[in-house]
N, C-alpha and C. Protein backbone atom coordinates (compact mmCIF):
# COMPACT_ATOMS: atom_id res chain seq x y z
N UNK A 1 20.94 13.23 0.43
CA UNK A 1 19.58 12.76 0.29
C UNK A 1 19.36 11.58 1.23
N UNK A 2 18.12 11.52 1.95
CA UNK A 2 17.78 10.30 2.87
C UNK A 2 18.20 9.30 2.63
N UNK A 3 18.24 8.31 2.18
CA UNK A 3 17.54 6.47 2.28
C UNK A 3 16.41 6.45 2.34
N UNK A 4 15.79 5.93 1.93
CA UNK A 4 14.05 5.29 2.20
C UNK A 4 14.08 3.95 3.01
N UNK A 5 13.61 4.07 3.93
CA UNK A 5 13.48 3.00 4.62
C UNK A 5 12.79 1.52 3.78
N UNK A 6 13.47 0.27 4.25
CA UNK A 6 12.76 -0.76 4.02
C UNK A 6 11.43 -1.30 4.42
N UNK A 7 11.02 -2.65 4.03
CA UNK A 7 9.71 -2.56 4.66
C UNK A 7 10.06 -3.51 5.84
N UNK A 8 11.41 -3.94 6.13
CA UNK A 8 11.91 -4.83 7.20
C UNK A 8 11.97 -3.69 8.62
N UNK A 9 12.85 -2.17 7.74
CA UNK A 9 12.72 -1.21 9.10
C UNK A 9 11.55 -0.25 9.20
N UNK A 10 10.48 -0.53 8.34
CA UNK A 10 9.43 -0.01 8.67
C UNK A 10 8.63 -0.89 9.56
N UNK A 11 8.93 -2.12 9.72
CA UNK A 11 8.37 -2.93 10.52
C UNK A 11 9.02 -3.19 11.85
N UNK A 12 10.30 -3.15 11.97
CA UNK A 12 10.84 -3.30 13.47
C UNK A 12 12.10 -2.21 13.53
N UNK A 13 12.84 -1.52 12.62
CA UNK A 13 13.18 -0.78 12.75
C UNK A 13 14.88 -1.15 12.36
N UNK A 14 15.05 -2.08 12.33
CA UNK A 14 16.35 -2.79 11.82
C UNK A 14 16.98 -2.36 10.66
N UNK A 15 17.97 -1.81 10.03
CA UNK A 15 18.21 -2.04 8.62
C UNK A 15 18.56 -4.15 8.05
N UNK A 16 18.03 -3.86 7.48
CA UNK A 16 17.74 -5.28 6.27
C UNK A 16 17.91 -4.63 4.60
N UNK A 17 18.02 -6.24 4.16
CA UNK A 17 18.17 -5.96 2.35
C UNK A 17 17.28 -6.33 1.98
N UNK A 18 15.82 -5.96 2.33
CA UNK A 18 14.65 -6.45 1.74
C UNK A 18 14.12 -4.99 0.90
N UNK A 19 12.83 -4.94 0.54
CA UNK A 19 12.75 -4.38 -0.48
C UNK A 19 11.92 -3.04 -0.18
N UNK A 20 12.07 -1.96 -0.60
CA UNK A 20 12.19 -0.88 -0.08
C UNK A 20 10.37 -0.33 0.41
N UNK A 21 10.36 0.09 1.02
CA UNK A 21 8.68 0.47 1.56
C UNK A 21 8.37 1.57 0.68
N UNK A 22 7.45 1.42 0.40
CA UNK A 22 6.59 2.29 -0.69
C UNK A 22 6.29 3.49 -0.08
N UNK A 23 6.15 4.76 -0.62
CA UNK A 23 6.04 5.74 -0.11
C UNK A 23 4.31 5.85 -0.42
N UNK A 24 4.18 5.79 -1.59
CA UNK A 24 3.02 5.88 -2.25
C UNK A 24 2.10 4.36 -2.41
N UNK A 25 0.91 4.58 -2.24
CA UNK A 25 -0.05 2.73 -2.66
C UNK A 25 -1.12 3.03 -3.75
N UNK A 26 -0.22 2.88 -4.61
CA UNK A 26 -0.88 2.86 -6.12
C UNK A 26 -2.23 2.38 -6.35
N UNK A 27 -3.12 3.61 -6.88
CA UNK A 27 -4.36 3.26 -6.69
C UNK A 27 -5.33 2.50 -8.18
N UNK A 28 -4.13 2.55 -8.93
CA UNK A 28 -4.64 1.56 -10.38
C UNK A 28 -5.19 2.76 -11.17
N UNK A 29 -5.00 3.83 -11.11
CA UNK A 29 -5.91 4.91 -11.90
C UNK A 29 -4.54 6.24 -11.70
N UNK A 30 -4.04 6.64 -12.93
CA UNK A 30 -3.11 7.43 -13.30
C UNK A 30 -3.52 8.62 -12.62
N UNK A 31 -5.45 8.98 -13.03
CA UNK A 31 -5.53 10.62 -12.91
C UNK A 31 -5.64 10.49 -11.41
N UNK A 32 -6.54 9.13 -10.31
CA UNK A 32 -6.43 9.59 -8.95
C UNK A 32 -4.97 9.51 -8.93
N UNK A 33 -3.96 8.71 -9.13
CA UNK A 33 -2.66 8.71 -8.56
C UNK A 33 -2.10 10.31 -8.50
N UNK A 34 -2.34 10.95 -9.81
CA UNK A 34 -1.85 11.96 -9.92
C UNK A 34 -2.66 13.43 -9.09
N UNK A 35 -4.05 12.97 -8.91
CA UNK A 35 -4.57 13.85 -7.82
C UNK A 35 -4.27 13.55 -6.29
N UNK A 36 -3.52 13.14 -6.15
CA UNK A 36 -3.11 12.74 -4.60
C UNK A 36 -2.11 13.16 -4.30
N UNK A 37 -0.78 12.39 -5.43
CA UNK A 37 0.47 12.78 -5.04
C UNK A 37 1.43 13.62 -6.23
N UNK A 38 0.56 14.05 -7.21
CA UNK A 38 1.21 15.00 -8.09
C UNK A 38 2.38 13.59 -8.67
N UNK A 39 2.06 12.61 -8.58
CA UNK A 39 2.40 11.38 -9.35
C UNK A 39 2.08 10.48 -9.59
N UNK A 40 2.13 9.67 -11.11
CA UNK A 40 0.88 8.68 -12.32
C UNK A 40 1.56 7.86 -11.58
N UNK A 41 2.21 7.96 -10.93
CA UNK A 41 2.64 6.21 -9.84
C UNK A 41 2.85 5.89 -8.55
N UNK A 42 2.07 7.30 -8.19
CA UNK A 42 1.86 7.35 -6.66
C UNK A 42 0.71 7.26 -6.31
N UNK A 43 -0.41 7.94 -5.32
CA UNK A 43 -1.10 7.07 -4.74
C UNK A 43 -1.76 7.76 -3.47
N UNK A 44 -2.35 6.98 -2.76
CA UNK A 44 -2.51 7.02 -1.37
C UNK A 44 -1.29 6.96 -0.63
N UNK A 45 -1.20 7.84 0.59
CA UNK A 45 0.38 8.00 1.09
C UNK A 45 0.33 6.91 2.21
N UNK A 46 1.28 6.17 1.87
CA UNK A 46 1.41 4.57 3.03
C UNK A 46 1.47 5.30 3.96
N UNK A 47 1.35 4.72 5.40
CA UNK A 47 1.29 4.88 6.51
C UNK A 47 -0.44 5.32 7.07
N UNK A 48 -0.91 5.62 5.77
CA UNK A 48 -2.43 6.71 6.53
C UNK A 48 -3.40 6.10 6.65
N UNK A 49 -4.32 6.71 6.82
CA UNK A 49 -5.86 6.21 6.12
C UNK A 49 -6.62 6.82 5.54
N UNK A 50 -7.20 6.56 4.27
CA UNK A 50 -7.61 7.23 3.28
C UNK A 50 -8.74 6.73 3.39
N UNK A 51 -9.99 8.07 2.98
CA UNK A 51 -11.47 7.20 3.34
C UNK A 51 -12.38 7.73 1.95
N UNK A 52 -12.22 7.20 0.89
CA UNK A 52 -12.91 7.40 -0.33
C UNK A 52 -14.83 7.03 0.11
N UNK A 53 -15.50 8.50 -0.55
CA UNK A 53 -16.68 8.43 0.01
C UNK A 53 -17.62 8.81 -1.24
N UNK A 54 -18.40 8.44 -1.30
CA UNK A 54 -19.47 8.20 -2.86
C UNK A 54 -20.79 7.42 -2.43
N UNK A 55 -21.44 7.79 -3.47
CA UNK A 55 -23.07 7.23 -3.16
C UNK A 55 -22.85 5.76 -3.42
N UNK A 56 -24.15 4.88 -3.00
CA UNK A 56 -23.65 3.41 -3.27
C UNK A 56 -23.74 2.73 -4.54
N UNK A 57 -22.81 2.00 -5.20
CA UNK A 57 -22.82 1.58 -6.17
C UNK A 57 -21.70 2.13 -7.32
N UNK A 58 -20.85 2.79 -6.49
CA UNK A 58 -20.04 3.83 -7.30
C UNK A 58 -18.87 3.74 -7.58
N UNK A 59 -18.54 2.51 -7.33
CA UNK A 59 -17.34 1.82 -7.80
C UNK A 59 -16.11 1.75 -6.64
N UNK A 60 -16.46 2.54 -5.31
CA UNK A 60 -15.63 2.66 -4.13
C UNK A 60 -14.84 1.38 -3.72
N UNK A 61 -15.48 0.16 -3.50
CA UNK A 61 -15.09 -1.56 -3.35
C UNK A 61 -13.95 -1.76 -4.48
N UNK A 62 -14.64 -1.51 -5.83
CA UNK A 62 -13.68 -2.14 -7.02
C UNK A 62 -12.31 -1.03 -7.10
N UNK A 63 -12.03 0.18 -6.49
CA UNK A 63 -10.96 1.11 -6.32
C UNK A 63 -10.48 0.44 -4.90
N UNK A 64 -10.85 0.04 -4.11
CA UNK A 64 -10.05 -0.39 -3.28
C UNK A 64 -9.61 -1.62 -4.07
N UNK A 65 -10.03 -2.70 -3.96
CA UNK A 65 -9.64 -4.02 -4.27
C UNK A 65 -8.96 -4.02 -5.83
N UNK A 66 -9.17 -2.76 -6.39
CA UNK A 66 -7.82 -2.26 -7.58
C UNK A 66 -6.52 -2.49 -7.02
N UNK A 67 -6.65 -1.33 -6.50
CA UNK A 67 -4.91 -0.79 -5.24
C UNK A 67 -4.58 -1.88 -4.69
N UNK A 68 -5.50 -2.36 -3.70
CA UNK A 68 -4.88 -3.58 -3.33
C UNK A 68 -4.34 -4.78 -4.07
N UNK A 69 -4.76 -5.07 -5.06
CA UNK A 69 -4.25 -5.97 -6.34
C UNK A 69 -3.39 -5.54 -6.78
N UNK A 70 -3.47 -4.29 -7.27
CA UNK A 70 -1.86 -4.04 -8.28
C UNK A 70 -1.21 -3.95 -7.11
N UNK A 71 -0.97 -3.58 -5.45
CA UNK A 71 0.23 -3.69 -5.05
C UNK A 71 0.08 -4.52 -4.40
N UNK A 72 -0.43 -6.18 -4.55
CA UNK A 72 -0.27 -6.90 -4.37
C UNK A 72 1.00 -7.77 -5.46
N UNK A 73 0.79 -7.16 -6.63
CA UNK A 73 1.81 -7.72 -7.69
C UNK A 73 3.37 -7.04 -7.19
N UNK A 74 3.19 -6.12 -7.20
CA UNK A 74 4.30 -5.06 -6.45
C UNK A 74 4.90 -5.19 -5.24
N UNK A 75 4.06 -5.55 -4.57
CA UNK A 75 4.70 -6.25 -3.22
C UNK A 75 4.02 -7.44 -2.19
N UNK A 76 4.26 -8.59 -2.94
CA UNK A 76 3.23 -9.56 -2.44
C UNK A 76 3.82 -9.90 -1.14
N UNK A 77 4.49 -9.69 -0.54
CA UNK A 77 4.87 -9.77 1.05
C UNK A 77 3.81 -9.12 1.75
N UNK A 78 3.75 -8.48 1.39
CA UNK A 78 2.11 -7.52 2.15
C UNK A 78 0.64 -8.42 2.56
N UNK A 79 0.55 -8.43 3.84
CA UNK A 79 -0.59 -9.31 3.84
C UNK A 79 -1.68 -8.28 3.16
N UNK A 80 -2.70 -8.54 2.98
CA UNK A 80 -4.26 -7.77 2.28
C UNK A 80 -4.85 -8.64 3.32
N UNK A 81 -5.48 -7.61 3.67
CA UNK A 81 -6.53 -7.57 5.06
C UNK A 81 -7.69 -6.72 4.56
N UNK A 82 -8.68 -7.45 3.84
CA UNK A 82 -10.35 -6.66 3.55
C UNK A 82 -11.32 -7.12 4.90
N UNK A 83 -11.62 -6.22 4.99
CA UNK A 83 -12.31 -6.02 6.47
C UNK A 83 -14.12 -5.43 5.50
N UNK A 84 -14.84 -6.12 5.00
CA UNK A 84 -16.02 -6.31 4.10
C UNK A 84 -16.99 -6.56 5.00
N UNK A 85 -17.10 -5.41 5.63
CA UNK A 85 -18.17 -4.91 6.82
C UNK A 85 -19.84 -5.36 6.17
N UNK A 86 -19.66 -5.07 5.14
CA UNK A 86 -20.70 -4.83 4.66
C UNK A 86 -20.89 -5.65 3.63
N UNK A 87 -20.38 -7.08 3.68
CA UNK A 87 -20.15 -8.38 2.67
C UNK A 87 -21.26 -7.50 1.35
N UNK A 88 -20.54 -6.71 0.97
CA UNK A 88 -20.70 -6.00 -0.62
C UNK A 88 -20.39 -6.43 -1.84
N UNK A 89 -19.18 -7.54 -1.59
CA UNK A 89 -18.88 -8.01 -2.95
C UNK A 89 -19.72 -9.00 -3.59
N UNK A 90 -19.94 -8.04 -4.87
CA UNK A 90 -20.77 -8.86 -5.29
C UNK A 90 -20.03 -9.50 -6.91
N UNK A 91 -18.84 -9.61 -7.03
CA UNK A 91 -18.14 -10.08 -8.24
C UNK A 91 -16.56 -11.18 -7.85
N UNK A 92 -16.75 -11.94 -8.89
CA UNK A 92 -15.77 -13.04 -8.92
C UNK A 92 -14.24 -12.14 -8.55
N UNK A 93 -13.53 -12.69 -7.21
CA UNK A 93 -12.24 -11.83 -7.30
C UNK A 93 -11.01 -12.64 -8.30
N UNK A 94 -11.67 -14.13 -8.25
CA UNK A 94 -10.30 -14.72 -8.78
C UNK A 94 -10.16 -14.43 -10.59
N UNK A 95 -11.82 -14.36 -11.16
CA UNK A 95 -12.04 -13.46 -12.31
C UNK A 95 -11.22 -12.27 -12.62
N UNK A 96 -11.76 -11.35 -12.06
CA UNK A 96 -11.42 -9.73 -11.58
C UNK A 96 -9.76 -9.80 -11.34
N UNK A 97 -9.15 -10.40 -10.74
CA UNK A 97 -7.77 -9.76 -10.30
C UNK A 97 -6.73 -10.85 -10.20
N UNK A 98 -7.18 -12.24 -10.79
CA UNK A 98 -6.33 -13.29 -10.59
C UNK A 98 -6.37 -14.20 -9.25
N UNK A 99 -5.88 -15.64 -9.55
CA UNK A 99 -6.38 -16.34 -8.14
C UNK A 99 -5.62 -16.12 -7.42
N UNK A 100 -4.27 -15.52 -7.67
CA UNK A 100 -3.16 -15.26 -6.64
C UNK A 100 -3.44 -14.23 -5.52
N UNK A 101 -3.80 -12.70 -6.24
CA UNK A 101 -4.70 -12.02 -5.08
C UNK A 101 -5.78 -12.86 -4.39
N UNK A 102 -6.41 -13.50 -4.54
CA UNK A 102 -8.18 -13.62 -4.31
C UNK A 102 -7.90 -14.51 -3.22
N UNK A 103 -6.68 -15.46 -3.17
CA UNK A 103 -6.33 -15.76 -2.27
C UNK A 103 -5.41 -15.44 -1.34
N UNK A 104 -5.22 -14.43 -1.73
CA UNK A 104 -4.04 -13.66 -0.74
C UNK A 104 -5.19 -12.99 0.27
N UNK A 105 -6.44 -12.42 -0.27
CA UNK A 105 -6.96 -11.77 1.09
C UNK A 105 -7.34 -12.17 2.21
N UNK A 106 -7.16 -11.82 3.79
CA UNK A 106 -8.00 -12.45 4.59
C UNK A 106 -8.96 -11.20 5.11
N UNK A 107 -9.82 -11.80 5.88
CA UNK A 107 -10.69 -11.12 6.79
C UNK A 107 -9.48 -10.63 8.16
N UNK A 108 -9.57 -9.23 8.99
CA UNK A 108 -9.11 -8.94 10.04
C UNK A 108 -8.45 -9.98 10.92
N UNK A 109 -9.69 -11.38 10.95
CA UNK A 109 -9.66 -12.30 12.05
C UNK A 109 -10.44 -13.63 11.86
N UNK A 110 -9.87 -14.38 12.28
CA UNK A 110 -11.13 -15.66 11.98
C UNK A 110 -11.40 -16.11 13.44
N UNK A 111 -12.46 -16.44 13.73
CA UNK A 111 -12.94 -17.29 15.46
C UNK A 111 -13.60 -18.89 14.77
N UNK A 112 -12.88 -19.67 15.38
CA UNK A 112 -13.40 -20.80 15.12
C UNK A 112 -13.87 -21.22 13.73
N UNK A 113 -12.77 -20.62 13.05
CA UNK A 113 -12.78 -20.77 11.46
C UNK A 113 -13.90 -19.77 10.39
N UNK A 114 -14.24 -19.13 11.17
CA UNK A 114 -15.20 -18.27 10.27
C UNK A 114 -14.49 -16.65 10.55
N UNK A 115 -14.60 -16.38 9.19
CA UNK A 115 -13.89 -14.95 9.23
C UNK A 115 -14.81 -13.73 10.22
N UNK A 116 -14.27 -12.90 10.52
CA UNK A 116 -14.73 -12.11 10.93
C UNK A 116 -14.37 -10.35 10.82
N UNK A 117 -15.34 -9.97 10.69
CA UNK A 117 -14.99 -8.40 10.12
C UNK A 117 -15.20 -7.73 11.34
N UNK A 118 -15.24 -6.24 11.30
CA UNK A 118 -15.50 -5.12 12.40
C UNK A 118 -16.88 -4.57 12.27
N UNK A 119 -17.47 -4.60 12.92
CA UNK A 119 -18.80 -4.23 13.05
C UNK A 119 -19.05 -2.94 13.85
N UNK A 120 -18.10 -2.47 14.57
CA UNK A 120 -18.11 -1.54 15.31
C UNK A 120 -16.55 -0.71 15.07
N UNK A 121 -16.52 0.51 15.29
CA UNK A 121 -15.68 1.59 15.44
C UNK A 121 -14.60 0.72 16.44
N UNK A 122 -14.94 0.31 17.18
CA UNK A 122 -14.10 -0.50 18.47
C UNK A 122 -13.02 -1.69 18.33
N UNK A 123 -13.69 -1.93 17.24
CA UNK A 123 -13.30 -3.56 16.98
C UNK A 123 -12.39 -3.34 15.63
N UNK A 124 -12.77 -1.93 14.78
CA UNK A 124 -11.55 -1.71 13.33
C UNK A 124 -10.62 -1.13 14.14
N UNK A 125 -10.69 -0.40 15.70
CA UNK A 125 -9.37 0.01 15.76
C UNK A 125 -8.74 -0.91 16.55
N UNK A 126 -9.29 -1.92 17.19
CA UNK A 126 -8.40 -3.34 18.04
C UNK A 126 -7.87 -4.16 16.71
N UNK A 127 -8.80 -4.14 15.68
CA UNK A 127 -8.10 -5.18 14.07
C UNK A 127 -7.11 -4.22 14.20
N UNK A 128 -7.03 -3.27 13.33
CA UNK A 128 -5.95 -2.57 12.96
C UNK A 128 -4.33 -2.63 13.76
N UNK A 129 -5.26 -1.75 15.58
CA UNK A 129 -3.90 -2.52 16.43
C UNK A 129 -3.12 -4.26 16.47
N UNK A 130 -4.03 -4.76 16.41
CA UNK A 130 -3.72 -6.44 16.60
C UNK A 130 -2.53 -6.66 15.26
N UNK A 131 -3.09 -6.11 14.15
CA UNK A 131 -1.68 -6.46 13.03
C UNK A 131 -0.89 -5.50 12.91
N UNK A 132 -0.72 -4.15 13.03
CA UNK A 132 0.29 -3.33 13.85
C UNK A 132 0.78 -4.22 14.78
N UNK A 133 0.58 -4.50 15.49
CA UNK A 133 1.44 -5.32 16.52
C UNK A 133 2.20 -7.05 16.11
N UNK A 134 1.58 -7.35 14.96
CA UNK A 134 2.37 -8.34 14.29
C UNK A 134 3.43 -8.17 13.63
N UNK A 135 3.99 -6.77 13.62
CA UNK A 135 4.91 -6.34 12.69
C UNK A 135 5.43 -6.99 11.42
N UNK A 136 4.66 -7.23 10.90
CA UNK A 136 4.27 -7.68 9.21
C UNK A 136 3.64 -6.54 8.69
N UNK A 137 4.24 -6.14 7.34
CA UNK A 137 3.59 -4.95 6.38
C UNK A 137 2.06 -5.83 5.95
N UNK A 138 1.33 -4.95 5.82
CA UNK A 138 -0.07 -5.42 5.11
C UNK A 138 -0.20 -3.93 4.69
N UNK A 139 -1.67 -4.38 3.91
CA UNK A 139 -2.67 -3.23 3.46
C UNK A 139 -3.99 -3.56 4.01
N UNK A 140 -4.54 -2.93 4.79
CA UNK A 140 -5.73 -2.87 5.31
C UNK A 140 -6.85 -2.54 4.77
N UNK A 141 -8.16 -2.88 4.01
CA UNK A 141 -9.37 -2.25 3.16
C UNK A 141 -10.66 -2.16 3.91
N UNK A 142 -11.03 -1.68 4.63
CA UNK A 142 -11.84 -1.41 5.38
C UNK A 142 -13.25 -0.74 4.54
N UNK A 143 -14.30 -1.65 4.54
CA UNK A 143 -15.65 -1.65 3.34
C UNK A 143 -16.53 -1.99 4.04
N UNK A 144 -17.12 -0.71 4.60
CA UNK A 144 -16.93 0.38 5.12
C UNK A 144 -17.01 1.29 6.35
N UNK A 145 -16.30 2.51 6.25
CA UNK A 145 -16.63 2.74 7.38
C UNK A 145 -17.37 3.32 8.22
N UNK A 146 -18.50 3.94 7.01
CA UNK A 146 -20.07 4.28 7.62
C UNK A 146 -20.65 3.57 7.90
N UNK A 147 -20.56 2.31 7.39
CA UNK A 147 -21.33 0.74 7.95
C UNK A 147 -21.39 0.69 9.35
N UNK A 148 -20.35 1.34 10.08
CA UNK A 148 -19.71 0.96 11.73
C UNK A 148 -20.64 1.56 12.26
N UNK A 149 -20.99 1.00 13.53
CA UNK A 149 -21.45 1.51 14.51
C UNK A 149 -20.53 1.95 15.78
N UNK A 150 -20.81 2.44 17.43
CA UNK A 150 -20.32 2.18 18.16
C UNK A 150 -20.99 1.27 18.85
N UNK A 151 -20.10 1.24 20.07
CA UNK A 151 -20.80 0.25 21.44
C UNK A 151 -21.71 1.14 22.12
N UNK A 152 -21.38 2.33 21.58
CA UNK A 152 -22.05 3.01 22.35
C UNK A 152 -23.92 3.32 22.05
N UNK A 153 -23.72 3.52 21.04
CA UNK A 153 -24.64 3.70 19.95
C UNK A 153 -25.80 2.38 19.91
N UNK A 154 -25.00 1.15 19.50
CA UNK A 154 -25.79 0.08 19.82
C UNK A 154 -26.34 0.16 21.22
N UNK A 155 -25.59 0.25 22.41
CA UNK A 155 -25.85 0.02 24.35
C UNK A 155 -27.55 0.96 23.98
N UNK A 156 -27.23 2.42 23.25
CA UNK A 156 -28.60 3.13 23.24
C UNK A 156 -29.57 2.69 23.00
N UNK A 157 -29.57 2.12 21.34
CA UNK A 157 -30.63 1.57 20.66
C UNK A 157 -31.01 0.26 21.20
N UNK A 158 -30.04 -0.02 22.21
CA UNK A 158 -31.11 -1.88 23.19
C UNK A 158 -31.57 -1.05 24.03
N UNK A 159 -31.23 0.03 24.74
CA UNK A 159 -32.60 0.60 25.82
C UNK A 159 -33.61 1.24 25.34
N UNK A 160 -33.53 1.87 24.30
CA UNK A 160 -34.65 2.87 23.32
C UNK A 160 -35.31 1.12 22.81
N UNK A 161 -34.99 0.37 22.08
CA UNK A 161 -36.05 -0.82 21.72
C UNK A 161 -36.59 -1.67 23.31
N UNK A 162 -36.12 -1.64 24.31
CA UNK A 162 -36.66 -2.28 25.30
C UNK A 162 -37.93 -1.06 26.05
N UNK A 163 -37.19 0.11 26.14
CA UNK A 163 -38.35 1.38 26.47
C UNK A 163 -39.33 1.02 25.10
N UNK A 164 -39.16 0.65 24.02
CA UNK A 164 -40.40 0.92 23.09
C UNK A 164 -41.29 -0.81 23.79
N UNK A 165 -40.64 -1.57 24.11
CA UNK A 165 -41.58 -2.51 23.97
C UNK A 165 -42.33 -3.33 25.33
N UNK A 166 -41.77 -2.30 25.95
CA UNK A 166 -42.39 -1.95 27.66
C UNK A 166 -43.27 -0.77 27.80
N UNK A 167 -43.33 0.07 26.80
CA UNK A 167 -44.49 0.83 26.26
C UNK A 167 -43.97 2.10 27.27
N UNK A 168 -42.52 2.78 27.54
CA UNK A 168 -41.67 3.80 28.77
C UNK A 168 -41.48 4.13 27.64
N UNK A 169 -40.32 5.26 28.17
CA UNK A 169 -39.81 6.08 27.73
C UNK A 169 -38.12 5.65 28.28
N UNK A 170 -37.63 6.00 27.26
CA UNK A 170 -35.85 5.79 26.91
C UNK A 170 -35.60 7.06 27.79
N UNK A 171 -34.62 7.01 28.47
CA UNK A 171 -33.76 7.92 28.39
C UNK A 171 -32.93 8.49 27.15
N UNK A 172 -32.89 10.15 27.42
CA UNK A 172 -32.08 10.82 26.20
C UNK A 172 -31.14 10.64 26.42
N UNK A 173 -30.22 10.98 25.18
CA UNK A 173 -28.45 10.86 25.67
C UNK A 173 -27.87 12.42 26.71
N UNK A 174 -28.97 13.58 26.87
CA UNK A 174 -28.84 14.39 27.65
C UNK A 174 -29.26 14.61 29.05
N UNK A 175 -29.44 12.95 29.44
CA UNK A 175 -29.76 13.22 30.43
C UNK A 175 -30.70 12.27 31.66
């Protein structure tokens, strides 16, 4: 039978005596755990990205920031990285999940002391790379990712609002 890798050689590849990398990221709810991985203590499968999708108001935020809490108790070496695109929270976290999480989360990035989230498709996959490349385990919560735009998308909608207010016509994207 394998070994399971650590979360020391999931991070640089070394064997170490640190503590073993989770296969599964426990999502605080027995029946999703068990609709995912055919186990009440499994989860979302580490390494991926999982994109839970529901109308608004549907509890999607408080299932992430579940998972991320209970395996924050489970493995508080893990940075928690909420990327709150869409500054949605609207409830006490140190209430909700203890002050130990609430301060464990950061934003992706801070510039000149103010956090900063991803606003674009461009910028969650440079966050994402940037702490991949710190080789530190985290959990990443990304809220959300229909919120995103591209660069591209935005570049359109500044020539379509400058054609509207020069009283022209935009170019299509065909052409």
């Amino acid at each position: 039978m394998a070994r399971r890798k650590t979360v020391k050689q999931v991070v640089d590849g070394k064997p170490t005596k640190t503590a073993v990398a989770p296969k599964y990221i426990d999502t605080g709810s027995t029946l999703l755990n068990l609709a995912l991985s055919d186990d009440p203590f499994g989860g979302w499968r580490a390494g991926t990205i999982a994109n839970l999708i529901g109308d608004s108001s549907t509890g999607k935020t408080l299932a992430l920031l579940t998972s991320m809490a209970l395996n924050h108790i489970k493995n508080p070496e893990y940075k928690n990285i909420h990327d709150d695109v869409e500054s949605g929270v609207g409830f006490n976290m140190s209430e909700m999940f203890g002050e130990s999480f609430a301060q464990s989360l950061e934003p992706p990035f801070m510039e000149n002391d103010i956090p900063m989230h991803s606003n674009e498709i461009e910028a969650f996959q440079a966050n994402i790379m940037g702490w991949l490349a710190k080789k530190i385990p985290f959990y990443y919560g990304l809220d959300s990712l229909d919120a995103l735009d591209s660069c591209e998308d935005k570049k359109k909608r500044e020539e379509q609002n400058d054609a509207y207010r020069k009283e022209t016509d935009a170019k299509g994207t065909y052409g």
